[in-house]
N, C-alpha and C. Protein backbone atom coordinates (compact mmCIF):
# COMPACT_ATOMS: atom_id res chain seq x y z
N UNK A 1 -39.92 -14.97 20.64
CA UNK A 1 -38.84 -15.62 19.97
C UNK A 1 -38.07 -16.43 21.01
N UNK A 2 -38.04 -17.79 21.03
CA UNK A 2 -37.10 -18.13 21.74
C UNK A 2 -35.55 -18.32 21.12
N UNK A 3 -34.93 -18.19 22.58
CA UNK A 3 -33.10 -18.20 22.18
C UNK A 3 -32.62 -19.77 23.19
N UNK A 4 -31.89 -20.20 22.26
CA UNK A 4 -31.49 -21.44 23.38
C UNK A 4 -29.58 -20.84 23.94
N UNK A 5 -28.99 -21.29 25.20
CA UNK A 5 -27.89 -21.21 25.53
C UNK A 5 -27.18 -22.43 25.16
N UNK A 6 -26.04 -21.58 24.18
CA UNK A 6 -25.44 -22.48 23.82
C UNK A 6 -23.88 -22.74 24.42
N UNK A 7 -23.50 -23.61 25.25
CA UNK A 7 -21.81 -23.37 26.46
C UNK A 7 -20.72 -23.24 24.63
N UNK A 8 -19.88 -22.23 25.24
CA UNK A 8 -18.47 -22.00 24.72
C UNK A 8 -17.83 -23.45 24.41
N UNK A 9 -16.74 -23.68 23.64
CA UNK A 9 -15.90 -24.84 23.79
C UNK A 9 -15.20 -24.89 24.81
N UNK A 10 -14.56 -26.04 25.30
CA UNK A 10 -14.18 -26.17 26.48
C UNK A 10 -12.83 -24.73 26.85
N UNK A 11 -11.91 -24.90 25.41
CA UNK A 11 -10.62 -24.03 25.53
C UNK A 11 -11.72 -22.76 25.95
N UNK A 12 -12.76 -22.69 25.71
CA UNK A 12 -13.26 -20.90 26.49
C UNK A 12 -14.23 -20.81 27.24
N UNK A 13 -14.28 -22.42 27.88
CA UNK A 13 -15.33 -22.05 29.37
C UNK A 13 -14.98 -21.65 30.12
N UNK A 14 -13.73 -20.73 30.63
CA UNK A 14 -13.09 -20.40 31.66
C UNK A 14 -14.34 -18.65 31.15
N UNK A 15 -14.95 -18.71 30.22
CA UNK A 15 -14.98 -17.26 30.32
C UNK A 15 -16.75 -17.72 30.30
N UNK A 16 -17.23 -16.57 30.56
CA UNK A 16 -18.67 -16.77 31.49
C UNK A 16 -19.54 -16.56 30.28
N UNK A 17 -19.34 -15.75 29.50
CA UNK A 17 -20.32 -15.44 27.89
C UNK A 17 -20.42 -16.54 27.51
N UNK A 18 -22.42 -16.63 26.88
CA UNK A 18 -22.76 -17.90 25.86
C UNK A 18 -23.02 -17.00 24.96
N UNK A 19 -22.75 -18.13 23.81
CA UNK A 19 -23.21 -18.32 22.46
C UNK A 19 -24.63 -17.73 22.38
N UNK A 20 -25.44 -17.06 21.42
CA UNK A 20 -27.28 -17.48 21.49
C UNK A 20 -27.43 -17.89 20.25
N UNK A 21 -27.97 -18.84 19.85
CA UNK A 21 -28.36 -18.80 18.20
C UNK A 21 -29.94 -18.37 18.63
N UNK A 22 -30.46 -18.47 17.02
CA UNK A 22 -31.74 -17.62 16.69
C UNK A 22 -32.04 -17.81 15.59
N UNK A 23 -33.14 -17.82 15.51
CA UNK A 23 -33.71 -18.17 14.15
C UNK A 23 -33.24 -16.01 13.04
N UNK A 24 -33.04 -15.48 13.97
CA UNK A 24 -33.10 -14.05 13.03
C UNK A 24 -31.29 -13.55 12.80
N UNK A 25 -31.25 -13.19 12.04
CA UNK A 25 -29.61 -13.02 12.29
C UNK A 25 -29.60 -11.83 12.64
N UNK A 26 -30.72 -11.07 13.17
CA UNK A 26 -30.16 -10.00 14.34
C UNK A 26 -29.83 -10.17 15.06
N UNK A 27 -30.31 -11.13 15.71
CA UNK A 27 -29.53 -11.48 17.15
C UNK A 27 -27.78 -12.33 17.24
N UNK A 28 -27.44 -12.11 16.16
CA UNK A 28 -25.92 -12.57 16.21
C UNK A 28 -25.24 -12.11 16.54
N UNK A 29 -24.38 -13.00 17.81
CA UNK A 29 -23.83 -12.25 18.75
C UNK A 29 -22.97 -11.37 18.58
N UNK A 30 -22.49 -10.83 19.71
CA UNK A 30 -21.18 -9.51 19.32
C UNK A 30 -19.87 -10.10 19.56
N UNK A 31 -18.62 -10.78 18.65
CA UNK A 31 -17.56 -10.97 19.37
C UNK A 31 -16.71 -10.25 19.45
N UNK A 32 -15.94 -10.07 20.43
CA UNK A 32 -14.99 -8.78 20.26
C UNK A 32 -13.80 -9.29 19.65
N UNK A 33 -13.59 -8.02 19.18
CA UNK A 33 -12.14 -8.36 18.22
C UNK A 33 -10.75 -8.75 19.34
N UNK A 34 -9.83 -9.36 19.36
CA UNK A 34 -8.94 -9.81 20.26
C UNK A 34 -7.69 -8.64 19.74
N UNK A 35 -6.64 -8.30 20.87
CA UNK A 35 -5.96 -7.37 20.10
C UNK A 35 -4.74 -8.07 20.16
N UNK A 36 -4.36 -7.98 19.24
CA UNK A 36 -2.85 -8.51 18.41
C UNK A 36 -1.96 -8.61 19.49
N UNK A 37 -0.89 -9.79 19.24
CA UNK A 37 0.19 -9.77 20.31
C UNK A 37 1.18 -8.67 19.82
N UNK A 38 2.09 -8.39 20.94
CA UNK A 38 3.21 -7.16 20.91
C UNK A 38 4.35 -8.02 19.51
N UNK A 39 4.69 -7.29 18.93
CA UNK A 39 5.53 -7.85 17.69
C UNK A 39 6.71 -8.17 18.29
N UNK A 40 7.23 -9.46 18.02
CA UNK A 40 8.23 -10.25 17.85
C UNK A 40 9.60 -9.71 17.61
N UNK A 41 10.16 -8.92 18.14
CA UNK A 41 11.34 -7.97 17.36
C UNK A 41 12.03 -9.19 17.10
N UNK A 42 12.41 -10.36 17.51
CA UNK A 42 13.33 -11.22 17.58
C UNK A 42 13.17 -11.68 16.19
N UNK A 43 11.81 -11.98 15.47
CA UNK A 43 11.67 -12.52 14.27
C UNK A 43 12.34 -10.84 13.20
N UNK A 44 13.05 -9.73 13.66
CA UNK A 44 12.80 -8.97 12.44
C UNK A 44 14.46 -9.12 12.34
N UNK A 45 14.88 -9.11 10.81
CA UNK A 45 16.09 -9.07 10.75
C UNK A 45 17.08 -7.87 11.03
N UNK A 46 18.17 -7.34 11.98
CA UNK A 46 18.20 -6.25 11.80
C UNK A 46 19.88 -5.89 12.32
N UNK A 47 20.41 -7.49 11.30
CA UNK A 47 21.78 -7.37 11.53
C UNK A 47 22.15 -6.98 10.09
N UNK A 48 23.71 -6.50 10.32
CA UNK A 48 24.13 -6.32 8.63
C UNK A 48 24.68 -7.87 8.48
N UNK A 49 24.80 -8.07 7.19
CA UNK A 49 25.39 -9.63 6.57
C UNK A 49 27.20 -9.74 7.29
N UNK A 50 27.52 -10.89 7.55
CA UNK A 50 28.82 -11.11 7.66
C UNK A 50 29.93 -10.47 6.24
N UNK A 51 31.05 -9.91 7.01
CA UNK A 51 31.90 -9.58 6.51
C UNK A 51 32.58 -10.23 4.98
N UNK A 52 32.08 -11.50 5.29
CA UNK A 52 32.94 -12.62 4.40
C UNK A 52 32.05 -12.76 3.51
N UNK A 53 30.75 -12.28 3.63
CA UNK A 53 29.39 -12.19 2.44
C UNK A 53 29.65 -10.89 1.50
N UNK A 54 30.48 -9.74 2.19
CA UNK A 54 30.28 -8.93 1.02
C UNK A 54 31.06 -8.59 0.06
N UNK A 55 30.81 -8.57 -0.99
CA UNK A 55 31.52 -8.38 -2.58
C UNK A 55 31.02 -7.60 -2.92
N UNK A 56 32.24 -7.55 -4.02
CA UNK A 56 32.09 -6.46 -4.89
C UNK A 56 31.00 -6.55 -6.31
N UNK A 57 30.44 -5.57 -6.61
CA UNK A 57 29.81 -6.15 -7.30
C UNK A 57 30.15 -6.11 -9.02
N UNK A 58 29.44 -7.70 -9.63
CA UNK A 58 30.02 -7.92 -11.25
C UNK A 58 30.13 -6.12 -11.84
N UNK A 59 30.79 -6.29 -13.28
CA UNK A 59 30.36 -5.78 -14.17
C UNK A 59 29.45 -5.50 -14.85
N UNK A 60 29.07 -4.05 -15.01
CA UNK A 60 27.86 -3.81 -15.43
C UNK A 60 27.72 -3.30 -16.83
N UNK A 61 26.86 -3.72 -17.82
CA UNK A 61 26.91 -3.24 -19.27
C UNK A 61 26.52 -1.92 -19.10
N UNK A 62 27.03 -1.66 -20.60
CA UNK A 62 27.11 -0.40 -21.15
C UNK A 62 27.63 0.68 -20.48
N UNK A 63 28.57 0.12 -19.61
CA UNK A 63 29.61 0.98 -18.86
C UNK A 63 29.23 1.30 -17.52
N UNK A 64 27.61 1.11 -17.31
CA UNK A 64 27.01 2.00 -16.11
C UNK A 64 27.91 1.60 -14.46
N UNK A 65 27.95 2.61 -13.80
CA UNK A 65 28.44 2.12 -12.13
C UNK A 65 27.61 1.99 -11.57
N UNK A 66 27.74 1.03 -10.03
CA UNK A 66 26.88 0.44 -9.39
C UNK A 66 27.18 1.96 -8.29
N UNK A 67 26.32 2.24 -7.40
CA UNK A 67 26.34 3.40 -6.69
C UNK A 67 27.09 3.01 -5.40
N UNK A 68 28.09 4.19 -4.74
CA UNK A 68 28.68 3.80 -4.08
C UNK A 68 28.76 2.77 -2.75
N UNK A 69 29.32 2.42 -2.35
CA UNK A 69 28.79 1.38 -1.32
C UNK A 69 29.55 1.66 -0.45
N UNK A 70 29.29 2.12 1.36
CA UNK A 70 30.10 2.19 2.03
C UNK A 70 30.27 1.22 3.33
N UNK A 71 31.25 1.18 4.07
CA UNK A 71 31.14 0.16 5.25
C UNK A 71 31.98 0.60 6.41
N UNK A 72 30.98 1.10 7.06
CA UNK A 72 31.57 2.33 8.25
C UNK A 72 32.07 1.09 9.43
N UNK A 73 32.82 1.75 9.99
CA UNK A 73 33.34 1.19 11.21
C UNK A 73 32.64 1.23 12.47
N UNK A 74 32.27 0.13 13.64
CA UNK A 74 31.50 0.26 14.64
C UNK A 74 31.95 1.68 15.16
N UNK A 75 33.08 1.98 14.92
CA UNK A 75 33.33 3.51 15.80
C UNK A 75 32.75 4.69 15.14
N UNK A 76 32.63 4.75 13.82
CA UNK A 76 32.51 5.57 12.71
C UNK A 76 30.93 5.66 13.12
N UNK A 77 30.15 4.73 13.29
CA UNK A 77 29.12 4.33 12.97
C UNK A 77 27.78 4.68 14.34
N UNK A 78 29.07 5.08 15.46
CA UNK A 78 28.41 5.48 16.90
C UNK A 78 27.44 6.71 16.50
N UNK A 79 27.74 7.61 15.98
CA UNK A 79 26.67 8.61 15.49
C UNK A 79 26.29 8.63 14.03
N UNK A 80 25.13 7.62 13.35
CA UNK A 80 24.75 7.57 11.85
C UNK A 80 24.90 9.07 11.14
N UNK A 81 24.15 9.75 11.83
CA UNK A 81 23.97 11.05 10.82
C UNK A 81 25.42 12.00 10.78
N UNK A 82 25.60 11.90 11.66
CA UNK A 82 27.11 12.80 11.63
C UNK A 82 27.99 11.68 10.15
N UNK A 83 28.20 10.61 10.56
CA UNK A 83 28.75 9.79 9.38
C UNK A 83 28.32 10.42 8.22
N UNK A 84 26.56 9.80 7.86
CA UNK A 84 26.23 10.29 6.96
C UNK A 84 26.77 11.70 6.22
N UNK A 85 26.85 12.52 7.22
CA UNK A 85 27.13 14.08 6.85
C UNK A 85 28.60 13.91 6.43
N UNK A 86 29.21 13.27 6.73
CA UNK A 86 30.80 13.29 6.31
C UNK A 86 31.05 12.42 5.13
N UNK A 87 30.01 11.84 4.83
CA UNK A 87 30.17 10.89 2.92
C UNK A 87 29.42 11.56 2.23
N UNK A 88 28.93 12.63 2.80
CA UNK A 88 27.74 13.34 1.88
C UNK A 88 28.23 13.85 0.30
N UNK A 89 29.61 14.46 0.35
CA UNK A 89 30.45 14.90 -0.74
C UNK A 89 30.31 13.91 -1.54
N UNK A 90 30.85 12.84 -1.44
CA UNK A 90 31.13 11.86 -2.11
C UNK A 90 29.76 11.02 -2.63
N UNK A 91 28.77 10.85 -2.02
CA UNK A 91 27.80 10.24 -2.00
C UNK A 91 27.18 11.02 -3.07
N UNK A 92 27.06 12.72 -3.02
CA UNK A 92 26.04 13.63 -3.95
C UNK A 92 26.40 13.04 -5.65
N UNK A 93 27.85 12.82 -5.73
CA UNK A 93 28.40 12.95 -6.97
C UNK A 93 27.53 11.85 -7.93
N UNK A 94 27.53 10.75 -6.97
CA UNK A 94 26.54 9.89 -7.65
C UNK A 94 25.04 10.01 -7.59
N UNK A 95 24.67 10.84 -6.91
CA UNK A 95 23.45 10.94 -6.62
C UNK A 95 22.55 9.55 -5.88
N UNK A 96 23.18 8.75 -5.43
CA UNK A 96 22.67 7.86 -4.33
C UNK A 96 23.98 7.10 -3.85
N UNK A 97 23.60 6.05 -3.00
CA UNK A 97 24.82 5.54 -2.06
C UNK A 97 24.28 4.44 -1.40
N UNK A 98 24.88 3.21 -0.98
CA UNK A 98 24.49 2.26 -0.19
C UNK A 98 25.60 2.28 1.52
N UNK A 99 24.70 2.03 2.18
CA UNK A 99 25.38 2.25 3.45
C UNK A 99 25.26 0.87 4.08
N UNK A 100 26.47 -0.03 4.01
CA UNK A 100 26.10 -1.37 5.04
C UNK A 100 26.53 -1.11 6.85
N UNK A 101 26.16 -1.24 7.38
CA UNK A 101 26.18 -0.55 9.09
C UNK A 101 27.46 -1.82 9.29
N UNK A 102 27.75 -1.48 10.34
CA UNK A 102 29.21 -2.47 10.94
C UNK A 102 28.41 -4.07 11.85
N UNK A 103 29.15 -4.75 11.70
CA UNK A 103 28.36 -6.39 12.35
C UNK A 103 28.00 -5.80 13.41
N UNK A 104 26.86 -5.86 13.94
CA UNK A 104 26.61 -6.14 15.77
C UNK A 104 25.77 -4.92 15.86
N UNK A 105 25.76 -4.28 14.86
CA UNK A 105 25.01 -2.51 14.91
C UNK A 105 23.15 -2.51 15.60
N UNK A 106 22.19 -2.89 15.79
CA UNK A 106 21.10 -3.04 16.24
C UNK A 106 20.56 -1.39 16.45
N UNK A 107 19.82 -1.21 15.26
CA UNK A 107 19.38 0.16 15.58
C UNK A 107 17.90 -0.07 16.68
N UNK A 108 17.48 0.90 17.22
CA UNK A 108 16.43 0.71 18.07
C UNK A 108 15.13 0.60 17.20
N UNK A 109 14.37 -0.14 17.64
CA UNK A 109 12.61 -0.04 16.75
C UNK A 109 11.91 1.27 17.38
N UNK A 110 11.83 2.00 16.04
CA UNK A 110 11.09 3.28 16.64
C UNK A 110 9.97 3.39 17.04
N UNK A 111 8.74 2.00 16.75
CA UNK A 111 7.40 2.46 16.17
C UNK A 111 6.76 1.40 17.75
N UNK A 112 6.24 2.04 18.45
CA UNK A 112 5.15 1.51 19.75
C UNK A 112 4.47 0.54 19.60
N UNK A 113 4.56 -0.82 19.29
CA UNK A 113 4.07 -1.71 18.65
C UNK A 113 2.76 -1.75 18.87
N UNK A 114 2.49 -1.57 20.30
CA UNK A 114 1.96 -1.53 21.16
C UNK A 114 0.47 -0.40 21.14
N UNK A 115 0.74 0.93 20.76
CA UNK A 115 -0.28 1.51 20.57
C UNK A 115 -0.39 2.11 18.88
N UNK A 116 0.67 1.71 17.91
CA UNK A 116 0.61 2.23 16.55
C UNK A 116 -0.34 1.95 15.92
N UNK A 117 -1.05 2.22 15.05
CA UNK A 117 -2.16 1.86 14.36
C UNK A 117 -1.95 2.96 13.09
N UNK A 118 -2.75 2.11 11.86
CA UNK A 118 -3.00 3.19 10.72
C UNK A 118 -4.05 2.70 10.17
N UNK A 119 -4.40 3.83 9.53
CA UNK A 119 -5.84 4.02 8.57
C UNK A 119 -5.71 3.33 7.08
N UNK A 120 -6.54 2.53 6.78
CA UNK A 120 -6.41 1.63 5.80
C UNK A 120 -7.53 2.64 4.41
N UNK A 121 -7.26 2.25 3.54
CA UNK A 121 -7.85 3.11 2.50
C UNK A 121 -7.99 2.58 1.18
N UNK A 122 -9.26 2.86 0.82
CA UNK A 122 -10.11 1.89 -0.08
C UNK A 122 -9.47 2.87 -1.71
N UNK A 123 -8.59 1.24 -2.33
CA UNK A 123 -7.81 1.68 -3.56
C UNK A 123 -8.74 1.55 -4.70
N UNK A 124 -8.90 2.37 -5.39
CA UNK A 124 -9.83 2.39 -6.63
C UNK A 124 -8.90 1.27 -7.46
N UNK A 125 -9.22 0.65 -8.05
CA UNK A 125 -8.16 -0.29 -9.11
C UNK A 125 -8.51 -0.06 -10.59
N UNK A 126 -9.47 0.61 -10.60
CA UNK A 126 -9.93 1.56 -12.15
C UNK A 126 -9.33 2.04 -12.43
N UNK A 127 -8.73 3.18 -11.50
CA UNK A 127 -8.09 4.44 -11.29
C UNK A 127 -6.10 3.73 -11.74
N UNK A 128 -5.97 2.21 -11.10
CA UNK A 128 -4.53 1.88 -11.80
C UNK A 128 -4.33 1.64 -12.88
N UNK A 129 -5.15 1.39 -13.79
CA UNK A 129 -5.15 0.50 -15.01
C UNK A 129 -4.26 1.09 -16.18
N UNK A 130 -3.65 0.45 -17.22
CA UNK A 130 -2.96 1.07 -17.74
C UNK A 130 -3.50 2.03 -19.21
N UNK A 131 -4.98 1.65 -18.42
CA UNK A 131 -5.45 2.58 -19.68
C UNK A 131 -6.01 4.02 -18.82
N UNK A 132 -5.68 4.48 -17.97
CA UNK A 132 -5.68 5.85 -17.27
C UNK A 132 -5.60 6.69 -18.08
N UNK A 133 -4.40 6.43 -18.52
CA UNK A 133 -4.04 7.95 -19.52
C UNK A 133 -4.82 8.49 -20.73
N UNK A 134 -5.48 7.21 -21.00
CA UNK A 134 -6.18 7.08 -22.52
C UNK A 134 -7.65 7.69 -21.76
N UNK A 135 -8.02 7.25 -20.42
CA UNK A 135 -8.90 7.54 -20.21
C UNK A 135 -9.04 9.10 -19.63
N UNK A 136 -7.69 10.06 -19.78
CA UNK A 136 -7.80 10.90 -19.14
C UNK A 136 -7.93 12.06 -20.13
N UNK A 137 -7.15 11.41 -20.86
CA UNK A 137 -7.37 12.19 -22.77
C UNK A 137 -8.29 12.26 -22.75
N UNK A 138 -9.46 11.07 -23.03
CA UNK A 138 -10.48 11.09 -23.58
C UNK A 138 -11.46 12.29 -23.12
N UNK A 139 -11.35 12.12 -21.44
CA UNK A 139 -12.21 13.08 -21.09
C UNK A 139 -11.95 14.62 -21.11
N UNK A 140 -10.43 14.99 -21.21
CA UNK A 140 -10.06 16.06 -21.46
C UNK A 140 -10.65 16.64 -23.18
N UNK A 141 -10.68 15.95 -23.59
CA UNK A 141 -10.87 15.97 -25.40
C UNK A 141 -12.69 16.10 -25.05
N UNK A 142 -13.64 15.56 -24.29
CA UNK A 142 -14.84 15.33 -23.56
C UNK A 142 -15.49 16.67 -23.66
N UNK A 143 -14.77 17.66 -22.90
CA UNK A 143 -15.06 18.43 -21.77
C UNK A 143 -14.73 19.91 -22.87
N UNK A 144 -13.31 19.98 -23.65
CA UNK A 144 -13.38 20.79 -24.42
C UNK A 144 -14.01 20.30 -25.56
N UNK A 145 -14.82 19.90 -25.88
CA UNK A 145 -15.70 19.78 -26.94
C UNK A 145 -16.96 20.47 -26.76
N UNK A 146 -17.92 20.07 -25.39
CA UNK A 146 -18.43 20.73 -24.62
C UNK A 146 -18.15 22.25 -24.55
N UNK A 147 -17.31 22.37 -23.93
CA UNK A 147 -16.55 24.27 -23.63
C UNK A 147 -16.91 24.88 -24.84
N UNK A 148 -16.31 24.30 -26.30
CA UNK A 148 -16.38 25.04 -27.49
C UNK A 148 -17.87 25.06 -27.95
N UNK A 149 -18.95 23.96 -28.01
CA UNK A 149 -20.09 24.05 -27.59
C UNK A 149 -20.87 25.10 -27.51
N UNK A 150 -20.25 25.86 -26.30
CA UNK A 150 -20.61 26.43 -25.27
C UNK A 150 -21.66 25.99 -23.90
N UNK A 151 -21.50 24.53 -23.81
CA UNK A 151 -22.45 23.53 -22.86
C UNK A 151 -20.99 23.47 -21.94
N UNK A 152 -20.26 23.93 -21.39
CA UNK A 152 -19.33 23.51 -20.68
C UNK A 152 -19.76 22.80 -19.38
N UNK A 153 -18.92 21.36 -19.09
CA UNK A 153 -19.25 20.64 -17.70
C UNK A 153 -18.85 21.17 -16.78
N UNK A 154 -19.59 21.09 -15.58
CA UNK A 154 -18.94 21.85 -14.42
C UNK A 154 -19.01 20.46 -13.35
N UNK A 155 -19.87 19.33 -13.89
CA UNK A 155 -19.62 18.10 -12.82
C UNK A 155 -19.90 16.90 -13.53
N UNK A 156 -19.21 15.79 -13.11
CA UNK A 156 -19.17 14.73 -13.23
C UNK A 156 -20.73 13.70 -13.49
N UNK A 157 -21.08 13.26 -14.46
CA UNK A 157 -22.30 12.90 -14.42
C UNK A 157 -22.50 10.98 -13.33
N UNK A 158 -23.34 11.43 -12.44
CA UNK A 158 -23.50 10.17 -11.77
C UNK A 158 -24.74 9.02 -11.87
N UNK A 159 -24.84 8.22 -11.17
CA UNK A 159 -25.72 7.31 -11.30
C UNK A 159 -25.45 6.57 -9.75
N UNK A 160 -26.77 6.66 -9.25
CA UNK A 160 -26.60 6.50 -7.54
C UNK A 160 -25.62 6.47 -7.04
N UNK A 161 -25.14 7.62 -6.62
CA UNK A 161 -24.35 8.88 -6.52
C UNK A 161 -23.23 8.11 -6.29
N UNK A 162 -22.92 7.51 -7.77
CA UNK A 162 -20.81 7.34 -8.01
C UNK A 162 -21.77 7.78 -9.49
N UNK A 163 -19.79 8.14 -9.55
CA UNK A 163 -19.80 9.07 -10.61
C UNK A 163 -19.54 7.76 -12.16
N UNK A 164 -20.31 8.39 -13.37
CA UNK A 164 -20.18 7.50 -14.16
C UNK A 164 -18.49 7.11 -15.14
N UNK A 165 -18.31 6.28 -15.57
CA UNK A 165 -16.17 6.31 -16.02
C UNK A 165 -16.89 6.57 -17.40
N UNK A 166 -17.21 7.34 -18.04
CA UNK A 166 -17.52 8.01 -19.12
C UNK A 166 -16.98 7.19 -20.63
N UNK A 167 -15.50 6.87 -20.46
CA UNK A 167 -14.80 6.61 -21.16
C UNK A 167 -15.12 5.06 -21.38
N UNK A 168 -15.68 4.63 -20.06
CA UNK A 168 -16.19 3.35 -20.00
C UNK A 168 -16.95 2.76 -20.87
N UNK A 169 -18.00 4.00 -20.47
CA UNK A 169 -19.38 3.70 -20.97
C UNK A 169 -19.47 4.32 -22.76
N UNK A 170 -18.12 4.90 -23.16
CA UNK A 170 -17.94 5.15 -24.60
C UNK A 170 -17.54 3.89 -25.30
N UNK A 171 -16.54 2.93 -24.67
CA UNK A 171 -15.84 1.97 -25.05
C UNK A 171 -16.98 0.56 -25.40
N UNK A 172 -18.39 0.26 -24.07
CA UNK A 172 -19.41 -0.51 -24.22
C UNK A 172 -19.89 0.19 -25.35
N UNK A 173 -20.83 1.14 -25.31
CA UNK A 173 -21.12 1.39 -26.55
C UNK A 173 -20.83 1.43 -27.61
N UNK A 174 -19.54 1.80 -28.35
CA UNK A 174 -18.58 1.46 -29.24
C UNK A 174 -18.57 -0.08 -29.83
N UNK A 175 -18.63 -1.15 -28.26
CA UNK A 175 -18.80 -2.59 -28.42
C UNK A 175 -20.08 -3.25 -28.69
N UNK A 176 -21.05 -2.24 -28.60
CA UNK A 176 -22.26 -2.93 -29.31
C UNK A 176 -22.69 -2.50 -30.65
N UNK A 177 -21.98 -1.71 -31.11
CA UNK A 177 -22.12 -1.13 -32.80
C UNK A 177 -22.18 0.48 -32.65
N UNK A 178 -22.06 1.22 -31.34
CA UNK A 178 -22.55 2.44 -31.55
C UNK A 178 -23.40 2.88 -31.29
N UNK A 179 -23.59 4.30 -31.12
CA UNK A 179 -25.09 5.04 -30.75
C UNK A 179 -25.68 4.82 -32.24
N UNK A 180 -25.12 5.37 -32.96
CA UNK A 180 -25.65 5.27 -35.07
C UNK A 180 -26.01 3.71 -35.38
N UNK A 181 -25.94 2.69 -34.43
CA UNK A 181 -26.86 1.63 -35.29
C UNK A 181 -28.09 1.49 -35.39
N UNK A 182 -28.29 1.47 -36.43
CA UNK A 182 -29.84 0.95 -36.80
C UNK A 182 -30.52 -0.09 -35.60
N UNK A 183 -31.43 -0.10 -35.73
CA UNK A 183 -32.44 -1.03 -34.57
C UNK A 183 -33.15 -2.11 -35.69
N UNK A 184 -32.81 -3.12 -35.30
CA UNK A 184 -33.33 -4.28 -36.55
C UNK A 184 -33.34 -6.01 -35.84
């Protein structure tokens, strides 16, 4: 098999790795992933609004209150949780509370920008739909039908090994006339 060398663009001839093309796309090269720059704290917002921005807020129908709103003093404000602990009375009655921090407050960024990482995770979107519930009946209604039977399920029936949406495959069938149609 031959491979021809192919030079980098100029912005990355400083670095010594070529390109190979190939007629096989096994041989496609390996690039490494580049790792992210350190985050920008400067772009995150993490002042409270000017003094002269905050109001009170409109009237609310049907009588309801807006939940309390407090606005601690830079001195008040030197230890959050101790504060916190001292509006706590007042705060429970409503059962929530808004806390605006004093101008100039800059809490610290807790999170290592630097070595944090998280695990990403594959969302079923079947599983959101707003017919869940209908589909959860169904199979509950499924399963004790079965039980009374006496064929009770003990697993999920699959088809190269994912499991089949039962309710699915009741609803297609349903949409082509049924198991009871005639063949004609």
């Amino acid at each position: 098999m031959m491979k021809s060398a192919v030079p980098r663009p100029a912005a990355q001839a400083a670095d010594s790795t070529l390109f190979t093309s190939s007629s096989s796309s096994a041989d496609i090269p390996h690039v490494p992933i580049q790792k992210a720059p350190a985050l920008d704290m400067s772009t995150v917002a993490t002042t409270a609004p000017p003094e002269n921005l905050r109001t009170d807020p409109p009237t609310r129908i049907f009588g309801l209150q807006d939940a309390p709103c407090f606005y601690p003093t830079p001195q008040e404000f030197l230890e959050p949780l101790k504060y916190i602990e001292r509006i706590r009375p007042e705060a429970e009655q409503a059962g929530i509370c808004k806390i605006i921090p004093p101008d100039g407050w800059k809490p610290p960024f807790a999170l290592d920008t630097e070595v944090f990482r998280f695990k990403t995770r594959i969302q079923r979107l079947n599983s959101m739909e707003g017919q869940t519930r209908t589909n959860l009946n169904y199979l509950e209604q499924l399963y004790k039908f079965h039980r009374q039977q006496g064929h009770p399920v003990y697993k999920i029936p699959q088809l190269d090994k994912r499991p089949i949406d039962l309710f699915q495959l009741r609803k297609e069938v349903a949409a082509r006339g049924g198991y009871q149609k005639p063949k004609g």
